[in-house]
PDB file of N, CA and C in Angstrom:
ATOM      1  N   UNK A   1     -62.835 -23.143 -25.802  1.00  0.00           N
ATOM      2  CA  UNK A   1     -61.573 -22.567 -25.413  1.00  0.00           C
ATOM      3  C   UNK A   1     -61.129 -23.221 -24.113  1.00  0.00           C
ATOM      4  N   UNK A   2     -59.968 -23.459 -23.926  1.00  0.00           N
ATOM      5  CA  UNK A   2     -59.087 -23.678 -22.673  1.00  0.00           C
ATOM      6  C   UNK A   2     -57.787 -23.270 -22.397  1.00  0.00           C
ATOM      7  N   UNK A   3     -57.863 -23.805 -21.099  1.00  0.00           N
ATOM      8  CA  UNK A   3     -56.361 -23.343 -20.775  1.00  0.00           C
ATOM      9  C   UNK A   3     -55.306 -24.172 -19.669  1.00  0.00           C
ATOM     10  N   UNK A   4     -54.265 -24.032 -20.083  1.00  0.00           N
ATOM     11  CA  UNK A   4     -53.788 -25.546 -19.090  1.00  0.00           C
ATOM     12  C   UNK A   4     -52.196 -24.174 -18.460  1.00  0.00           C
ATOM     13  N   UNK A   5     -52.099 -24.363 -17.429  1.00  0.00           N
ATOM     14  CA  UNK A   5     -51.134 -24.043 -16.808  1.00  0.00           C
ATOM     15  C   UNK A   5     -50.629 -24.535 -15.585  1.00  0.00           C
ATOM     16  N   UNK A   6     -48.958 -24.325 -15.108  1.00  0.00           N
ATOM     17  CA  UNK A   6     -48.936 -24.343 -13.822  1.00  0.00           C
ATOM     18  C   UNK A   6     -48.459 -23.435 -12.946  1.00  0.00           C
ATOM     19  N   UNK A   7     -48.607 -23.578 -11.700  1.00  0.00           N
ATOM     20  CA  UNK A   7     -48.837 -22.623 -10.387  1.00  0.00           C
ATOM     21  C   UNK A   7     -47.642 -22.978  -9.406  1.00  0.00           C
ATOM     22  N   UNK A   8     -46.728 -22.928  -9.598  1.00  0.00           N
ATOM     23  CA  UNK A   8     -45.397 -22.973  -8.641  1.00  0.00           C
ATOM     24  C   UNK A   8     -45.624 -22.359  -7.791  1.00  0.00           C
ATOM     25  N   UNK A   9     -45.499 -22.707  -6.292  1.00  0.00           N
ATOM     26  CA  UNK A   9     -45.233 -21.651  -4.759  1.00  0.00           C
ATOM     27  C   UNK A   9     -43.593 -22.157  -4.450  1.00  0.00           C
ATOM     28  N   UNK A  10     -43.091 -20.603  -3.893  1.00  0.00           N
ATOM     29  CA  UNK A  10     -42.369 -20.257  -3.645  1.00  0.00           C
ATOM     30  C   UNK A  10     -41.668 -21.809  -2.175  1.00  0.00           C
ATOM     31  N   UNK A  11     -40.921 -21.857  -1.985  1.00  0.00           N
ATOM     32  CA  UNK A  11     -40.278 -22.602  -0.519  1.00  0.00           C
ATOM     33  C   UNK A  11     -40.773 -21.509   0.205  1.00  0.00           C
ATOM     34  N   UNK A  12     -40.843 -20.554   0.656  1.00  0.00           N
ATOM     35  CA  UNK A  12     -40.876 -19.452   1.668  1.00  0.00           C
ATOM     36  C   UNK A  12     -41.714 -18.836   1.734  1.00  0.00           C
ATOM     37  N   UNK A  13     -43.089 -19.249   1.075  1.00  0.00           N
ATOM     38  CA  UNK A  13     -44.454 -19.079   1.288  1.00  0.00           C
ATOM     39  C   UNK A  13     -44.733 -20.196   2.220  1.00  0.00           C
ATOM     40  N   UNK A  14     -44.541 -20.144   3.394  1.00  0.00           N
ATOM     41  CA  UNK A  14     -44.962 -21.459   4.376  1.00  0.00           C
ATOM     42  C   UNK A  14     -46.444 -21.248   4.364  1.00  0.00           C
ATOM     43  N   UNK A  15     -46.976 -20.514   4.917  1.00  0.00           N
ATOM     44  CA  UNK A  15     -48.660 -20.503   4.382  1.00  0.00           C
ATOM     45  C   UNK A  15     -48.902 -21.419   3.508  1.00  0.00           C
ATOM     46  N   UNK A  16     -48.885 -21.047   2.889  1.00  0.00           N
ATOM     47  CA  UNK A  16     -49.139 -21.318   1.124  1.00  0.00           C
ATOM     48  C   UNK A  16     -48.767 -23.174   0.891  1.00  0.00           C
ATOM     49  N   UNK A  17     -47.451 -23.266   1.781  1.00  0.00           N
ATOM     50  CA  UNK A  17     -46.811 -25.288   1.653  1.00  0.00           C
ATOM     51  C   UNK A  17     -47.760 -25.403   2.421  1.00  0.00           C
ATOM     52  N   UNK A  18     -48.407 -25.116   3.303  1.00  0.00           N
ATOM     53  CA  UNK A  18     -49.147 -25.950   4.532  1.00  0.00           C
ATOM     54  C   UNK A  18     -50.739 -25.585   4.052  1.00  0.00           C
ATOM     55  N   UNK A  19     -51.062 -24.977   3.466  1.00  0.00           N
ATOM     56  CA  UNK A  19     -52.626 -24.688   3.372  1.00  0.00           C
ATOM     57  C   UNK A  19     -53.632 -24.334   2.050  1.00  0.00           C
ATOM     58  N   UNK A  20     -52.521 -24.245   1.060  1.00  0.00           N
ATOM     59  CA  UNK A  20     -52.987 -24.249  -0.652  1.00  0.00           C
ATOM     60  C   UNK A  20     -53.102 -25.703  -1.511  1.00  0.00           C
ATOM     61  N   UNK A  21     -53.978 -25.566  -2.297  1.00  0.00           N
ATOM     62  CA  UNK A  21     -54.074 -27.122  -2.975  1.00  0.00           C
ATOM     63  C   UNK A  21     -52.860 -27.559  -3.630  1.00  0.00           C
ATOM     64  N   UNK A  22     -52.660 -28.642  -3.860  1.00  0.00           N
ATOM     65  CA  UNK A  22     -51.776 -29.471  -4.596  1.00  0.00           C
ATOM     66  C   UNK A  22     -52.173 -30.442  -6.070  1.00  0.00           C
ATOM     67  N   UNK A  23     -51.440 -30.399  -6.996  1.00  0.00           N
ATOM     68  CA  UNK A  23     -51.795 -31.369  -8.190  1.00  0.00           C
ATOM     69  C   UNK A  23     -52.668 -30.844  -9.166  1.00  0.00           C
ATOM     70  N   UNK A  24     -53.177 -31.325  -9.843  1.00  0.00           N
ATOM     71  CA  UNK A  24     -54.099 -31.243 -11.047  1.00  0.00           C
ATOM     72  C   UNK A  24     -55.085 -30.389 -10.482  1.00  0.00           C
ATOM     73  N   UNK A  25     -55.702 -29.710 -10.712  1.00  0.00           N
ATOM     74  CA  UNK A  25     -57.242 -28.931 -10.491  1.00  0.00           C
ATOM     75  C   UNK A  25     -57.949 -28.780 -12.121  1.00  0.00           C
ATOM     76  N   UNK A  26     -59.457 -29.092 -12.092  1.00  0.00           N
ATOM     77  CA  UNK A  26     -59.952 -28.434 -13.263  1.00  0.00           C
ATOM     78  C   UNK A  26     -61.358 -27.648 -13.118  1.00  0.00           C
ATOM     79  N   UNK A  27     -61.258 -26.400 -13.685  1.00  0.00           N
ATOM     80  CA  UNK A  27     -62.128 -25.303 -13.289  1.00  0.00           C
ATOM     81  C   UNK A  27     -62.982 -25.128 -14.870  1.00  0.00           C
ATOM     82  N   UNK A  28     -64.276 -24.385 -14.544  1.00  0.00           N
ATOM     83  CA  UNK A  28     -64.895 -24.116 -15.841  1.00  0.00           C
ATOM     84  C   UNK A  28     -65.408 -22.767 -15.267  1.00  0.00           C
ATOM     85  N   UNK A  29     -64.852 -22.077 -15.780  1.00  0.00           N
ATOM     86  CA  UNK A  29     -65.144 -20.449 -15.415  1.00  0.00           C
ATOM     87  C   UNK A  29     -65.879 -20.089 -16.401  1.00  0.00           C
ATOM     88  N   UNK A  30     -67.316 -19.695 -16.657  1.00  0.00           N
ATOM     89  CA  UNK A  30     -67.542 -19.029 -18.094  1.00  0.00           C
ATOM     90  C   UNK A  30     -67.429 -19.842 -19.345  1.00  0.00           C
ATOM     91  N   UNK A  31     -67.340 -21.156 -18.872  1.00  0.00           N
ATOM     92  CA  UNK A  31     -67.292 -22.060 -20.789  1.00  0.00           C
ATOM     93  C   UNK A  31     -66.163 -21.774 -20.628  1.00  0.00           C
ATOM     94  N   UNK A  32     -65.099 -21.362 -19.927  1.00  0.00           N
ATOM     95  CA  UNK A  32     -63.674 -21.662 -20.326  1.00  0.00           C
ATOM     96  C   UNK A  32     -62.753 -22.780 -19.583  1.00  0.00           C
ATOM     97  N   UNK A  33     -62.267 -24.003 -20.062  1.00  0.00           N
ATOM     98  CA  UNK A  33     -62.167 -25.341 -19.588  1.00  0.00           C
ATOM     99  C   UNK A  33     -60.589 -24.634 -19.043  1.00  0.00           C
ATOM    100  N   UNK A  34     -60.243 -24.990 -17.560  1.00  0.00           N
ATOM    101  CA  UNK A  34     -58.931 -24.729 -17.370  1.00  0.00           C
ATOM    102  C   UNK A  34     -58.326 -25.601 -16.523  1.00  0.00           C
ATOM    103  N   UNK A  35     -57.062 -25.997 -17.021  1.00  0.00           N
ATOM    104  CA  UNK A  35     -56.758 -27.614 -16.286  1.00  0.00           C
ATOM    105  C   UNK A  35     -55.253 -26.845 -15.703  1.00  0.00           C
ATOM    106  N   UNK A  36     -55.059 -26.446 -14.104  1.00  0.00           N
ATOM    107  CA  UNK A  36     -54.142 -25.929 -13.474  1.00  0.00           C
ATOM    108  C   UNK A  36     -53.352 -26.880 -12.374  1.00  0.00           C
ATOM    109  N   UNK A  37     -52.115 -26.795 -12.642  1.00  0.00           N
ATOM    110  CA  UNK A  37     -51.374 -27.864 -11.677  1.00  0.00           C
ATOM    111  C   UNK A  37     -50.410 -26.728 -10.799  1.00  0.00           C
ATOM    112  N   UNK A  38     -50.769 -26.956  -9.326  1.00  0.00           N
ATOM    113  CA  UNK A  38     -50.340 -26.071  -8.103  1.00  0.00           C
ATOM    114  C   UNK A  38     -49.686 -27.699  -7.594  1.00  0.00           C
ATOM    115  N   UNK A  39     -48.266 -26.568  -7.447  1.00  0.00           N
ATOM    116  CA  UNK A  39     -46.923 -27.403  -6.505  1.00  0.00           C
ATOM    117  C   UNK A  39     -46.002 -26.539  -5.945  1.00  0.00           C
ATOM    118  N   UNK A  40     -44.571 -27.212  -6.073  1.00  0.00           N
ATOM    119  CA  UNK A  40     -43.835 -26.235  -4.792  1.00  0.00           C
ATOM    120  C   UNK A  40     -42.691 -26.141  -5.819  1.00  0.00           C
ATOM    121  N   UNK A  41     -41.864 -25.276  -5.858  1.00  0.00           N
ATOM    122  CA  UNK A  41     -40.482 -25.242  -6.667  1.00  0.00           C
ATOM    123  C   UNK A  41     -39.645 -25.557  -5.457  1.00  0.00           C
ATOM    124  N   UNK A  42     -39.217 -26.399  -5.727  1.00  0.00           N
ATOM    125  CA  UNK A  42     -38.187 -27.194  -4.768  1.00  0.00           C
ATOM    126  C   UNK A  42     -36.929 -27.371  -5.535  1.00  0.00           C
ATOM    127  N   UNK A  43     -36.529 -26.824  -6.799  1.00  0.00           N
ATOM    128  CA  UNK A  43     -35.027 -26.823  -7.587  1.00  0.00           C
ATOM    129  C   UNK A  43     -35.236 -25.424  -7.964  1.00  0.00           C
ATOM    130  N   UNK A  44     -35.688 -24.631  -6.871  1.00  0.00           N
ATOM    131  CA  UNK A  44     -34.761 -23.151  -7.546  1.00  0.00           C
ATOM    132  C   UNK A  44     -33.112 -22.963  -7.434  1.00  0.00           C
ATOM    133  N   UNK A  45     -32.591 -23.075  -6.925  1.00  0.00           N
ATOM    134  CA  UNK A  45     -30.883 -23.298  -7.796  1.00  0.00           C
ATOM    135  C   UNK A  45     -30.657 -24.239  -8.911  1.00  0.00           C
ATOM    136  N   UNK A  46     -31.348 -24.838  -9.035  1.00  0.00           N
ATOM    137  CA  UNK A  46     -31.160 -25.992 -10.087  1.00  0.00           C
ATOM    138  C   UNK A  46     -31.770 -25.594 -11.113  1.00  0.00           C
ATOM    139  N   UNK A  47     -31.743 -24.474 -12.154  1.00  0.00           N
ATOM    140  CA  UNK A  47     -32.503 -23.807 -13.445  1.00  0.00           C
ATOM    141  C   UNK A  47     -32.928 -25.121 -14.331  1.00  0.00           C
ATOM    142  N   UNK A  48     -31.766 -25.713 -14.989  1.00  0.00           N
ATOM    143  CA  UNK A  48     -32.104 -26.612 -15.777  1.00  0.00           C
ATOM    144  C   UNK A  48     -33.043 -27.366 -15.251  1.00  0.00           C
ATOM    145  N   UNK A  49     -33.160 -28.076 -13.981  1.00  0.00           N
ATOM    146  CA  UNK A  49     -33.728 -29.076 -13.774  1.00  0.00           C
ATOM    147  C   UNK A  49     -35.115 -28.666 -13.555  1.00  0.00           C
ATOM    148  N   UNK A  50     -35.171 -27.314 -13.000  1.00  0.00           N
ATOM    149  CA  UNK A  50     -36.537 -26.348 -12.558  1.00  0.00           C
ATOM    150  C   UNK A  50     -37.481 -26.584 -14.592  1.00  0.00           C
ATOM    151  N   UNK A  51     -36.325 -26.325 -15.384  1.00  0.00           N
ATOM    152  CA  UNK A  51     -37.370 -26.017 -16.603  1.00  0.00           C
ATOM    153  C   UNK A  51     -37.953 -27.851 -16.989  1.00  0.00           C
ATOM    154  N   UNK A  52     -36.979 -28.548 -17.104  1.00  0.00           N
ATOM    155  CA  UNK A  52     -37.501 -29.979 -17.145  1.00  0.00           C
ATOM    156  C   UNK A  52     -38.860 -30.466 -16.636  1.00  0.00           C
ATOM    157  N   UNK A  53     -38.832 -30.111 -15.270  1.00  0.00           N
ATOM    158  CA  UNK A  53     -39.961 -30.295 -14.514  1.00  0.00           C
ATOM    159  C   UNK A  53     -41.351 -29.367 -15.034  1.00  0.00           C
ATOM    160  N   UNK A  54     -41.089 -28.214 -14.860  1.00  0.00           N
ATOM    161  CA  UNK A  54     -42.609 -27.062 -15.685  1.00  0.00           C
ATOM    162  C   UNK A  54     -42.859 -27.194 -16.900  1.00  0.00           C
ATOM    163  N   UNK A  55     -41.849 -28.051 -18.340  1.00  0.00           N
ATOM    164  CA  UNK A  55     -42.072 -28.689 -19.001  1.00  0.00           C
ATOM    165  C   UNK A  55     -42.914 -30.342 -19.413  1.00  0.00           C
ATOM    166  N   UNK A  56     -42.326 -30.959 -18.680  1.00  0.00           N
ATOM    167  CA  UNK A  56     -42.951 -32.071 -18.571  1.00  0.00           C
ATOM    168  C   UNK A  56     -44.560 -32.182 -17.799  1.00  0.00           C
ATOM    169  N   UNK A  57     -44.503 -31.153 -16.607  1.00  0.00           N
ATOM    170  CA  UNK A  57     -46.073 -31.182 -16.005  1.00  0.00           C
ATOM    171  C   UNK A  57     -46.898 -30.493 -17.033  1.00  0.00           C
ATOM    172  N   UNK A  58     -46.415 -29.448 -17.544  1.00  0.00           N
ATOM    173  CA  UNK A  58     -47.504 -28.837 -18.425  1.00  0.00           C
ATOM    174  C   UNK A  58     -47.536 -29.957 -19.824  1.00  0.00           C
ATOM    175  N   UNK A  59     -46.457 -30.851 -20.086  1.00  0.00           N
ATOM    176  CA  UNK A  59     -46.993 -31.691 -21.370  1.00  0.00           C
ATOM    177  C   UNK A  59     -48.080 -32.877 -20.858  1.00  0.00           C
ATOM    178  N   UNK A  60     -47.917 -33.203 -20.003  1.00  0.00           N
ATOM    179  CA  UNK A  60     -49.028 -34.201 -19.162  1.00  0.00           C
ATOM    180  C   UNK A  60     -50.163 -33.122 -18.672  1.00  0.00           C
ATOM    181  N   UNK A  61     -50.230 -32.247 -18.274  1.00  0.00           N
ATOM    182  CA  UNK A  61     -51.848 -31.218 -18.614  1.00  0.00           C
ATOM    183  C   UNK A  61     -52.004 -31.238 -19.588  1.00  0.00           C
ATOM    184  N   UNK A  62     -51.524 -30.759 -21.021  1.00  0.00           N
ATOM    185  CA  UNK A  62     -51.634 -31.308 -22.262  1.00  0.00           C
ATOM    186  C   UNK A  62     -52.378 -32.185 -22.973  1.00  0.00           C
ATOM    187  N   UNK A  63     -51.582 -33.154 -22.409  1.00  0.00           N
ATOM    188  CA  UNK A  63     -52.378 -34.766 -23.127  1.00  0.00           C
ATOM    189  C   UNK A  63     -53.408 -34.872 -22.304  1.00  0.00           C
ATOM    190  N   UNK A  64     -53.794 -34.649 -20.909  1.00  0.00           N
ATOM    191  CA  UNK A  64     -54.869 -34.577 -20.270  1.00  0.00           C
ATOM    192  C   UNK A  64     -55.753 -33.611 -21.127  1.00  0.00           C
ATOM    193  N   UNK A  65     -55.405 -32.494 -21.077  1.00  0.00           N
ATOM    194  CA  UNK A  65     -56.816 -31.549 -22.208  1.00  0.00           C
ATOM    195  C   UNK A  65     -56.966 -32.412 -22.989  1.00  0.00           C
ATOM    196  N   UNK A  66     -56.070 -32.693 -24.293  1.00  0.00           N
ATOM    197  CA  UNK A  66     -56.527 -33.200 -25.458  1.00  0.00           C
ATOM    198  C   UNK A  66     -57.284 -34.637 -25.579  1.00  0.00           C
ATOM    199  N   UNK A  67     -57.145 -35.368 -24.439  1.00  0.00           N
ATOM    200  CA  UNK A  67     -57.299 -36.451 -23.898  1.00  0.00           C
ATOM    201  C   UNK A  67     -59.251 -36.094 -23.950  1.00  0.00           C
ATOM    202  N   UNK A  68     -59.793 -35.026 -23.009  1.00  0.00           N
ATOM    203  CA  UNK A  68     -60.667 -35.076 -22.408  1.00  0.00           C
ATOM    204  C   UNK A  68     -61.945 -33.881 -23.634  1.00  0.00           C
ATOM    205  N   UNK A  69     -60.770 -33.394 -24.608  1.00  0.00           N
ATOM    206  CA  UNK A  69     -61.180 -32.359 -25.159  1.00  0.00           C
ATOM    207  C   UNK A  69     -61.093 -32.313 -26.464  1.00  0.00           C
ATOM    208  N   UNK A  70     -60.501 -33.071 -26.815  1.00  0.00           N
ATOM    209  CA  UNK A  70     -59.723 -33.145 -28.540  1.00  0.00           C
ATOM    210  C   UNK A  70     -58.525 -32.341 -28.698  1.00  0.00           C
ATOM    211  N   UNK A  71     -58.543 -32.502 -29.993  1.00  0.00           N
ATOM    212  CA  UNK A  71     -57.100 -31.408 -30.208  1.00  0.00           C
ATOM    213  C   UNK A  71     -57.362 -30.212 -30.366  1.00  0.00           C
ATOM    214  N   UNK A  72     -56.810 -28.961 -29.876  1.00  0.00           N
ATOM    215  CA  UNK A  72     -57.317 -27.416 -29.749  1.00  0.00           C
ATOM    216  C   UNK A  72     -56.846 -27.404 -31.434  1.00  0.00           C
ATOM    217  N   UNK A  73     -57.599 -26.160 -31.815  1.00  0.00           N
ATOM    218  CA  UNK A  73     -57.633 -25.592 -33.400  1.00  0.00           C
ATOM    219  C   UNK A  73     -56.801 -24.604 -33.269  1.00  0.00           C
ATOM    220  N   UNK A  74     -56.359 -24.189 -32.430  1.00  0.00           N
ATOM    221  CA  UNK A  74     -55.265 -22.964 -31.772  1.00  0.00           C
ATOM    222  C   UNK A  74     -54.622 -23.005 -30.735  1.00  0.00           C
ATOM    223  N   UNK A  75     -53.206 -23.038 -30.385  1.00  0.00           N
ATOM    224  CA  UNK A  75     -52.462 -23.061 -29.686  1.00  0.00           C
ATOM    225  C   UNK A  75     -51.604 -21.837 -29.290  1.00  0.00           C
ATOM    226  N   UNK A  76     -51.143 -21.298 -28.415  1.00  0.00           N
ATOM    227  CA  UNK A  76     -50.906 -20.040 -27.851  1.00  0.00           C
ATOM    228  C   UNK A  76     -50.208 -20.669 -26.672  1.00  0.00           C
ATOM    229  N   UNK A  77     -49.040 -19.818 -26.494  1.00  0.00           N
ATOM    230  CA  UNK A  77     -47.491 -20.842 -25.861  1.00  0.00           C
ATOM    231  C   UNK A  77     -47.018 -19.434 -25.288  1.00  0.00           C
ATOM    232  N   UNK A  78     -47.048 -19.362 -23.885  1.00  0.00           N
ATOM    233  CA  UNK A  78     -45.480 -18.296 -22.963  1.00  0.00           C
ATOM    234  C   UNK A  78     -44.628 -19.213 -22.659  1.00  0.00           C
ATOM    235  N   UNK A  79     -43.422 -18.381 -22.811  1.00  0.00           N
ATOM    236  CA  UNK A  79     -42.395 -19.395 -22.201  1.00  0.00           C
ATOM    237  C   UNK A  79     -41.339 -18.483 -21.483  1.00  0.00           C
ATOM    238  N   UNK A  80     -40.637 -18.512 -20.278  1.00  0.00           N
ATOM    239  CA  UNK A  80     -39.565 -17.379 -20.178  1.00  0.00           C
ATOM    240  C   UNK A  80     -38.204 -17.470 -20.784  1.00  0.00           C
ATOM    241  N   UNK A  81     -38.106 -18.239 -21.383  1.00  0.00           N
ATOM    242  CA  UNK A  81     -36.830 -18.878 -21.839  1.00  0.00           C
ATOM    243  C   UNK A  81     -36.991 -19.199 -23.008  1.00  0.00           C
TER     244      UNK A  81
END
């Protein structure tokens, strides 16, 4: 089993821009493979362009899992939109 997601911080979590990780991370919690990408939303007025971007990083975590893992036998998808 795995899991690939990403981790948007807020602009106005300054903490968080100055002292939380950035990019790709991969964790194995329990036999569960999880490939998490932490960044900054920097087009919140910009919706369209905001979904482009959380689209495209999570399809490149993607091909990274399947890359490192094969192809999952089950797929399971949130989306807010």
């Amino acid at each position: 089993m795995g899991v690939v997601n990403s981790v948007f911080r807020s602009m106005r979590d300054i903490p968080g821009l100055l002292l939380k990780t950035y990019g790709l991370k991969y964790e194995d919690a329990n036999g569960v493979k999880t490939y998490r990408w932490h960044g900054v939303n920097v087009t919140l007025r910009i919706p369209t362009l905001s979904r482009k971007i959380w689209v495209n990083i999570n399809l490149i975590n993607v091909e990274k899992y399947i890359k490192e893992n094969g192809l999952p036998d089950i797929s399971h998808v949130h989306s807010n939109k």
